[in-house]
Protein backbone atom coordinates (compact mmCIF):
# COMPACT_ATOMS: atom_id res chain seq x y z
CA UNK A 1 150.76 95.80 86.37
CA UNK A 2 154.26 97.16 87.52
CA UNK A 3 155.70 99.46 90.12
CA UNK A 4 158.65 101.23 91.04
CA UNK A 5 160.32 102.07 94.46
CA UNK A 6 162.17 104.63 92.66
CA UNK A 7 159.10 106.25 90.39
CA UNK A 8 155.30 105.94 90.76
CA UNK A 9 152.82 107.43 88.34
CA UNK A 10 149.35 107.32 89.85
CA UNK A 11 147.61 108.11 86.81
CA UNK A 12 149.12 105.59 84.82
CA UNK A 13 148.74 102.88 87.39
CA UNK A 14 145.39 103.29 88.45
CA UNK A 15 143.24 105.03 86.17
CA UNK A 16 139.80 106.76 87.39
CA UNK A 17 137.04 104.61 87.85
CA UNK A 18 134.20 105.15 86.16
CA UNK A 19 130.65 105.13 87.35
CA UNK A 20 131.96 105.65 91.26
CA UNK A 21 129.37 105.01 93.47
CA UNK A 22 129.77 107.58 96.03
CA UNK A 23 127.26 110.29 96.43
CA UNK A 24 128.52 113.95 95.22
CA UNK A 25 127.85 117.60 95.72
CA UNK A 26 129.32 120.78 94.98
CA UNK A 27 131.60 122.62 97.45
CA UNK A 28 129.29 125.61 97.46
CA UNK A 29 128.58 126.46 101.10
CA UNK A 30 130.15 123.93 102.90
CA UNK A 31 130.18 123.25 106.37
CA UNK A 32 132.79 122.43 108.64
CA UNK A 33 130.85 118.88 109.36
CA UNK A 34 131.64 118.48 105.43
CA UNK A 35 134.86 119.27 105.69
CA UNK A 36 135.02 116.63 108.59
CA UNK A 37 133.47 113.94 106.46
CA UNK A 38 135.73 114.49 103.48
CA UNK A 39 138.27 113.92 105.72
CA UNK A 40 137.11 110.51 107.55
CA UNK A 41 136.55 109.36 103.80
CA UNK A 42 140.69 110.05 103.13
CA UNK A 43 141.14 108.41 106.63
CA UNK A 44 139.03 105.49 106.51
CA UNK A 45 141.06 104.73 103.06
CA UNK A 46 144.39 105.10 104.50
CA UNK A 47 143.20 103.32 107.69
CA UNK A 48 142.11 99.82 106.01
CA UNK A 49 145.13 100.15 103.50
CA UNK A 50 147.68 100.20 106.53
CA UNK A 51 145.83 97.08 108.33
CA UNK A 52 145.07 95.13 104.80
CA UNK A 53 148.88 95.55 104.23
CA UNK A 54 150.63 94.55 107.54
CA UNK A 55 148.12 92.03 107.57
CA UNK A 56 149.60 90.52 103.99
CA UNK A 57 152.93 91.18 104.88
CA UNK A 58 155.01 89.73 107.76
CA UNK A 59 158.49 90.98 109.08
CA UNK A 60 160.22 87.86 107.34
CA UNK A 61 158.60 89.18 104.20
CA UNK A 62 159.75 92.76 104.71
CA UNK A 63 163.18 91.08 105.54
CA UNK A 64 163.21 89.45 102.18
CA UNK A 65 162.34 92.54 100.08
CA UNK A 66 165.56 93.96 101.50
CA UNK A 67 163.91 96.21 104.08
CA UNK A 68 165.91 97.02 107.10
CA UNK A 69 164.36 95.54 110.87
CA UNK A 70 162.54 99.25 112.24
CA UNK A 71 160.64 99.33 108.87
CA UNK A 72 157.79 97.19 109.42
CA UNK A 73 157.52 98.53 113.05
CA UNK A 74 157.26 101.92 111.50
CA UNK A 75 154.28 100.88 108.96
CA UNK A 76 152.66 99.86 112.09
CA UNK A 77 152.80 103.28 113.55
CA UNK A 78 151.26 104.49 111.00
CA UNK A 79 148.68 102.34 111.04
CA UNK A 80 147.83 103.06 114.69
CA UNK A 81 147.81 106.78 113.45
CA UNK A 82 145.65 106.31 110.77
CA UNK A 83 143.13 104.57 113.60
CA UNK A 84 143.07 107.07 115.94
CA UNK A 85 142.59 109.88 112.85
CA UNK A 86 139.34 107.80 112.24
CA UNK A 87 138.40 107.71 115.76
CA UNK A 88 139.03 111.20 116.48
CA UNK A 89 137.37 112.20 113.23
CA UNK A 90 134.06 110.43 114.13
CA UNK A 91 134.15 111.39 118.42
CA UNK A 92 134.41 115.24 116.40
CA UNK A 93 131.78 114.57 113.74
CA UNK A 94 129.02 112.43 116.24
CA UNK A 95 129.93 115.57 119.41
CA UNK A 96 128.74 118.09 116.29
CA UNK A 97 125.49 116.05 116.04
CA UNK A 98 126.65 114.79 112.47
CA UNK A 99 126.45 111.44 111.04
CA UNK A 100 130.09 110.21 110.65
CA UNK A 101 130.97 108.48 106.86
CA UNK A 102 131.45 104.75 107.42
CA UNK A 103 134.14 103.21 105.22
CA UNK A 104 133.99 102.25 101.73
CA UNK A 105 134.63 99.14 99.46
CA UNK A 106 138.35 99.83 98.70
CA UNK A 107 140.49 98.23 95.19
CA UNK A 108 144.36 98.43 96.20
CA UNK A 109 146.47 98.30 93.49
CA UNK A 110 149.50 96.74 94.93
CA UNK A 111 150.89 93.52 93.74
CA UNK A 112 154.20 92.96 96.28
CA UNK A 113 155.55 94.49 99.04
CA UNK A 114 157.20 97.19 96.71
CA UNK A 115 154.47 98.38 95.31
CA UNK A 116 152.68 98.30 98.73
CA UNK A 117 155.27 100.84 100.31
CA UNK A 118 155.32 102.94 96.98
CA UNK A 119 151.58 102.73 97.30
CA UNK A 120 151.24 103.91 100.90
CA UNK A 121 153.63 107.04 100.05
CA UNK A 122 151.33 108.34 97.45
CA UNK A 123 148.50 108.45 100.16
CA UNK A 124 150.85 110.43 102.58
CA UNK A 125 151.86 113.14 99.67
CA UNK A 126 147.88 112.93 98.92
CA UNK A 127 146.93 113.57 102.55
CA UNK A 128 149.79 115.98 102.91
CA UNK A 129 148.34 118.44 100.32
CA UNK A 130 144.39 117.82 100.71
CA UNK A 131 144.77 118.56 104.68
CA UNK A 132 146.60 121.99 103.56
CA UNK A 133 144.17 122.76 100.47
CA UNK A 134 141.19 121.93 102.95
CA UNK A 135 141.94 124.52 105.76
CA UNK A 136 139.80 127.49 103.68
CA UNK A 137 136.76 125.82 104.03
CA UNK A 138 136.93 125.08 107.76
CA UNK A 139 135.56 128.37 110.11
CA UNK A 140 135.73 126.57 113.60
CA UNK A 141 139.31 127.38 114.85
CA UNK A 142 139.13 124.34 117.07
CA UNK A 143 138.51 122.00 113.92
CA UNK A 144 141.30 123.88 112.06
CA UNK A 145 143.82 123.27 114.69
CA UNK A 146 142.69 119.59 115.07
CA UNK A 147 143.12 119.38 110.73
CA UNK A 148 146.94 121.24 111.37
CA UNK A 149 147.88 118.62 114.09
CA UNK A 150 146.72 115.61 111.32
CA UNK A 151 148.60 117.85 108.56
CA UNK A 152 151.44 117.71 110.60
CA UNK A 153 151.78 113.80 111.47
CA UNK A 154 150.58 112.96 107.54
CA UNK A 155 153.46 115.30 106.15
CA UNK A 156 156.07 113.56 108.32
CA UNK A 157 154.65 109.69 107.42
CA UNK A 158 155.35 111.31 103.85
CA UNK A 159 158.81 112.13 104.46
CA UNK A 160 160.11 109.07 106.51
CA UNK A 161 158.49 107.16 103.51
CA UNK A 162 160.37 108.82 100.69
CA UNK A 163 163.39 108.68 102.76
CA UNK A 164 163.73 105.71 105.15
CA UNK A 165 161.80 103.39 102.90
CA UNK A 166 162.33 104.43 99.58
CA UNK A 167 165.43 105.92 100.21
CA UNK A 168 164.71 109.14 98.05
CA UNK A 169 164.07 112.75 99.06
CA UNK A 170 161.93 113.51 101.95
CA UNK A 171 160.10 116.61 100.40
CA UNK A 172 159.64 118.57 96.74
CA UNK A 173 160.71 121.78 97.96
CA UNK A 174 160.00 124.64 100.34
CA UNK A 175 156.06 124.47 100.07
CA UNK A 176 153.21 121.79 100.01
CA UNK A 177 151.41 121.68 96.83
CA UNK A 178 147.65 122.65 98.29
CA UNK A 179 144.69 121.02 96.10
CA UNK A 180 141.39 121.40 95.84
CA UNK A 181 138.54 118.64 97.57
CA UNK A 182 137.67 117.84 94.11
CA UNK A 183 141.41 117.97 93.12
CA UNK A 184 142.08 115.49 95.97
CA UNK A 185 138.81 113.47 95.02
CA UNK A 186 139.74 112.97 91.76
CA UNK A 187 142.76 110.83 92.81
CA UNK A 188 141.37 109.24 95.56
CA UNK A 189 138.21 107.91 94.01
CA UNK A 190 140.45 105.65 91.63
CA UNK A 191 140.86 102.91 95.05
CA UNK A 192 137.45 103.29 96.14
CA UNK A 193 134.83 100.42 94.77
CA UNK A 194 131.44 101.59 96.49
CA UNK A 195 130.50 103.14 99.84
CA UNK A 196 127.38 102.79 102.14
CA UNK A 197 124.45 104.48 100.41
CA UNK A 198 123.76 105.83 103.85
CA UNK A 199 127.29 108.38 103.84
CA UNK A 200 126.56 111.46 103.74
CA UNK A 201 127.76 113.03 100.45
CA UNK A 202 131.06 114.70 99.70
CA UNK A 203 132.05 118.33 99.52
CA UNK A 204 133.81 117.29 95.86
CA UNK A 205 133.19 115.82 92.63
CA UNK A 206 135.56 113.90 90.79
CA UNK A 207 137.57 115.87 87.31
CA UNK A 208 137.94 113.51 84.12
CA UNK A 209 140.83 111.74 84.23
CA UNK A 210 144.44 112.55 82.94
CA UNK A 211 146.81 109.68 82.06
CA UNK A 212 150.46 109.90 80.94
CA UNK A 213 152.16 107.27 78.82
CA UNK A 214 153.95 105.16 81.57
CA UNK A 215 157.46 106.40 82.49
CA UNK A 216 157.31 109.37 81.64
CA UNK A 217 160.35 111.70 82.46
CA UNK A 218 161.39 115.22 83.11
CA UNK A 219 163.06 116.65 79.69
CA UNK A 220 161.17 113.80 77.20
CA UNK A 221 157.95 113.74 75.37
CA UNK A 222 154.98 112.01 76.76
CA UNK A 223 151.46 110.80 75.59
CA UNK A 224 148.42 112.04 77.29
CA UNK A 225 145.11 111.05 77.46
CA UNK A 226 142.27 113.60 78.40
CA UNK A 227 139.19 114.28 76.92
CA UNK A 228 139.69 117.93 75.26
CA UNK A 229 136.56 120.42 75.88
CA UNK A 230 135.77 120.12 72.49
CA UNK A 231 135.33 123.36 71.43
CA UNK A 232 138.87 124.30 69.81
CA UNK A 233 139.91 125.82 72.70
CA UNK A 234 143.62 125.77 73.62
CA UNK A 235 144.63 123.78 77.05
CA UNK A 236 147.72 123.48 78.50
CA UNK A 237 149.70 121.20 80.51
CA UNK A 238 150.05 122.48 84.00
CA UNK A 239 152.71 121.13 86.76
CA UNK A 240 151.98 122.26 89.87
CA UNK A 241 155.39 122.15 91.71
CA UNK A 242 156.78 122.83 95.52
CA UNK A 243 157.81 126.09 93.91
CA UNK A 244 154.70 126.81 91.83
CA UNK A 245 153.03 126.23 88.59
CA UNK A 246 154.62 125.22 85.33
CA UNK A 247 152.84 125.53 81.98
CA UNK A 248 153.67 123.99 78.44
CA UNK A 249 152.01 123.59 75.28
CA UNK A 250 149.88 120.14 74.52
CA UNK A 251 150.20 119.05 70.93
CA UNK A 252 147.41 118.57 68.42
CA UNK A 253 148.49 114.76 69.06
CA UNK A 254 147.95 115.08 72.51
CA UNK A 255 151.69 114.94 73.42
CA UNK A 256 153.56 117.55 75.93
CA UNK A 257 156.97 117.41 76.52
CA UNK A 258 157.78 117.64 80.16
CA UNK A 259 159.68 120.17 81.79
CA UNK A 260 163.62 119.14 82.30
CA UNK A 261 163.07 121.00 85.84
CA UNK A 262 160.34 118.69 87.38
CA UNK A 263 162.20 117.03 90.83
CA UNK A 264 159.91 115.39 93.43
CA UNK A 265 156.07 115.49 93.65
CA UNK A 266 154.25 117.25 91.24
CA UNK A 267 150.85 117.38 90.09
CA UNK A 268 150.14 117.64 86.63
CA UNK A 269 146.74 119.15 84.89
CA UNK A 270 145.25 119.82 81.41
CA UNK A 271 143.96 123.37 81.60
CA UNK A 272 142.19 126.37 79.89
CA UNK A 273 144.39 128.73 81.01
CA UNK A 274 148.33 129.31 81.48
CA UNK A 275 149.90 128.34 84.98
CA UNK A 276 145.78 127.80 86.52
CA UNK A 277 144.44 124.68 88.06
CA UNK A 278 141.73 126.53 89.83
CA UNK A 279 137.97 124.16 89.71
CA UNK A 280 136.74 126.83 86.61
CA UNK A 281 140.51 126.17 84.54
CA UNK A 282 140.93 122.34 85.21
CA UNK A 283 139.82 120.54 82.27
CA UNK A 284 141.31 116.69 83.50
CA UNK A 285 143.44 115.83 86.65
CA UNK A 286 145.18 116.05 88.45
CA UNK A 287 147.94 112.98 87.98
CA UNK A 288 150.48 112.69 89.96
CA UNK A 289 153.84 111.82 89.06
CA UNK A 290 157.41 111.74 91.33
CA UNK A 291 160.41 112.22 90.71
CA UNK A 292 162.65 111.60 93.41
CA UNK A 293 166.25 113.25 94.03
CA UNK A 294 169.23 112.97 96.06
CA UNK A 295 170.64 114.84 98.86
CA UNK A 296 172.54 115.99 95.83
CA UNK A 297 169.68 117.65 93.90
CA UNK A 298 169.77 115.29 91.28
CA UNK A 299 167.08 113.00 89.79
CA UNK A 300 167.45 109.43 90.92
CA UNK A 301 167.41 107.45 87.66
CA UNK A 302 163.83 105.47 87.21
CA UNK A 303 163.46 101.98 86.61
């Protein structure tokens, strides 16, 4: 299994897992305690990925990989943050008289200390856009202000990642790409083993997996794999971008070719209809897939 500094592909390197053992339900009606919960669950992950990590990794192996002295100090920042999201998350949940989600039985994919920084800057981007896609289901003000400070903090781990560790760009774009709890779930549940069968169950329920053939660049033809609705129906590809959505035709064969545009984060979905990645259009996904650029707007060239 092999990563890049310079281009990660989440849904080629760990695919969904199947049979996940955490309990589901719809995001009809839910509550702001939910919301709360889905969080902790994103929290708890990032929380024992951070301390797993640092605990692997010591500055004279940072030093080795090439990575400058303030790096490793910075990772363990982050890792304080991520512990007092978790503690903040369950004072909130246990003052609303709700039982907080312990953590879970994680798989992290990460084989060296390059995939390990790679790996911790697709939580970020994750975090990043399932804080923002999260704040229309929250109705207490007090609880949406407390998600926008977290929002705030994730977005900025994201960009001193891309840019200070990976030396790449530090955002897509203008906008966050906001996703859906199931949207968010679906690429999440791909490090998560089991959880306590005593966690209250999630506000989301996992899509079927999309997969792209690895390496797969803006401007060339890739290989997915999806499982198509079956019916005939047609389903396009669907990149949702810092500067919206971006639709092309899938092949009979199951091949796209990507857009020569794509720069930076992007999420990629099959879907029943043209430029949607609504819950009722997504048919698999999302993947995600970066691209990273320099200062000069131009793609850095993948490994």
């Amino acid at each position: 299994m092999k990563f890049s500094v310079s281009f990660f592909t989440l849904s080629v390197i760990v695919p969904l897992v199947v049979g996940f053992a955490v309990p589901l339900k719809r995001s009809a009606n839910v509550t702001d305690a939910d919301v709360l919960n889905f969080a902790l669950t994103l929290e708890h992950l990032e929380n024992t990925f951070y301390h797993q990590g640092l605990a692997n990794f010591s500055e004279e192996d940072f030093a080795a990989a090439g990575f400058s002295d303030q790096i490793r100090g910075r990772f363990s920042e982050i890792a304080q943050h991520e512990q007092v999201h978790v503690d903040g998350i369950t004072a909130a949940l246990t003052a609303m008289k709700a039982s907080p989600v312990q953590p879970c039985t994680y798989n992290f994919p990460y084989t060296d200390l390059a995939s390990f920084v790679a790996l911790g800057n697709v939580f970020e981007t994750v975090g990043s856009s399932a804080y923002s896609g999260a704040a229309s289901f929250v109705s207490n003000k007090g609880v949406l202000t407390v998600a926008a400070t977290i929002l705030a903090i994730e977005a900025r781990h994201s960009s001193w990642l891309s840019a200070s560790a990976l030396n790449a760009n530090p955002w897509s774009g203008a906008f966050e790409v906001a996703l859906t709890p199931n949207q968010v779930f679906t690429l999440a549940s791909s490090f998560i083993t089991s959880c306590p069968s005593t966690n209250a169950p999630l506000p989301a329920t996992a899509n079927p997996p999309l997969t792209f053939s690895a390496c797969a660049k803006p401007g060339q033809q890739a290989t997915l794999e999806f499982t198509p609705k079956g019916d005939g129906s047609k389903a396009y590809l669907v990149f949702q971008t810092s500067d919206g959505p971006i639709s092309v035709d899938i092949a009979d064969d199951q091949t796209a070719t990507l857009p020569s545009t794509l720069m930076g984060t992007v999420f990629a979905f099959v879907s029943s209809a043209e430029n949607k990645t609504d819950d009722a259009s997504v048919i698999a996904g999302p993947a995600l897939l970066m691209f990273p650029f320099n200062a000069q707007g131009e793609l850095i060239e993948q490994a």
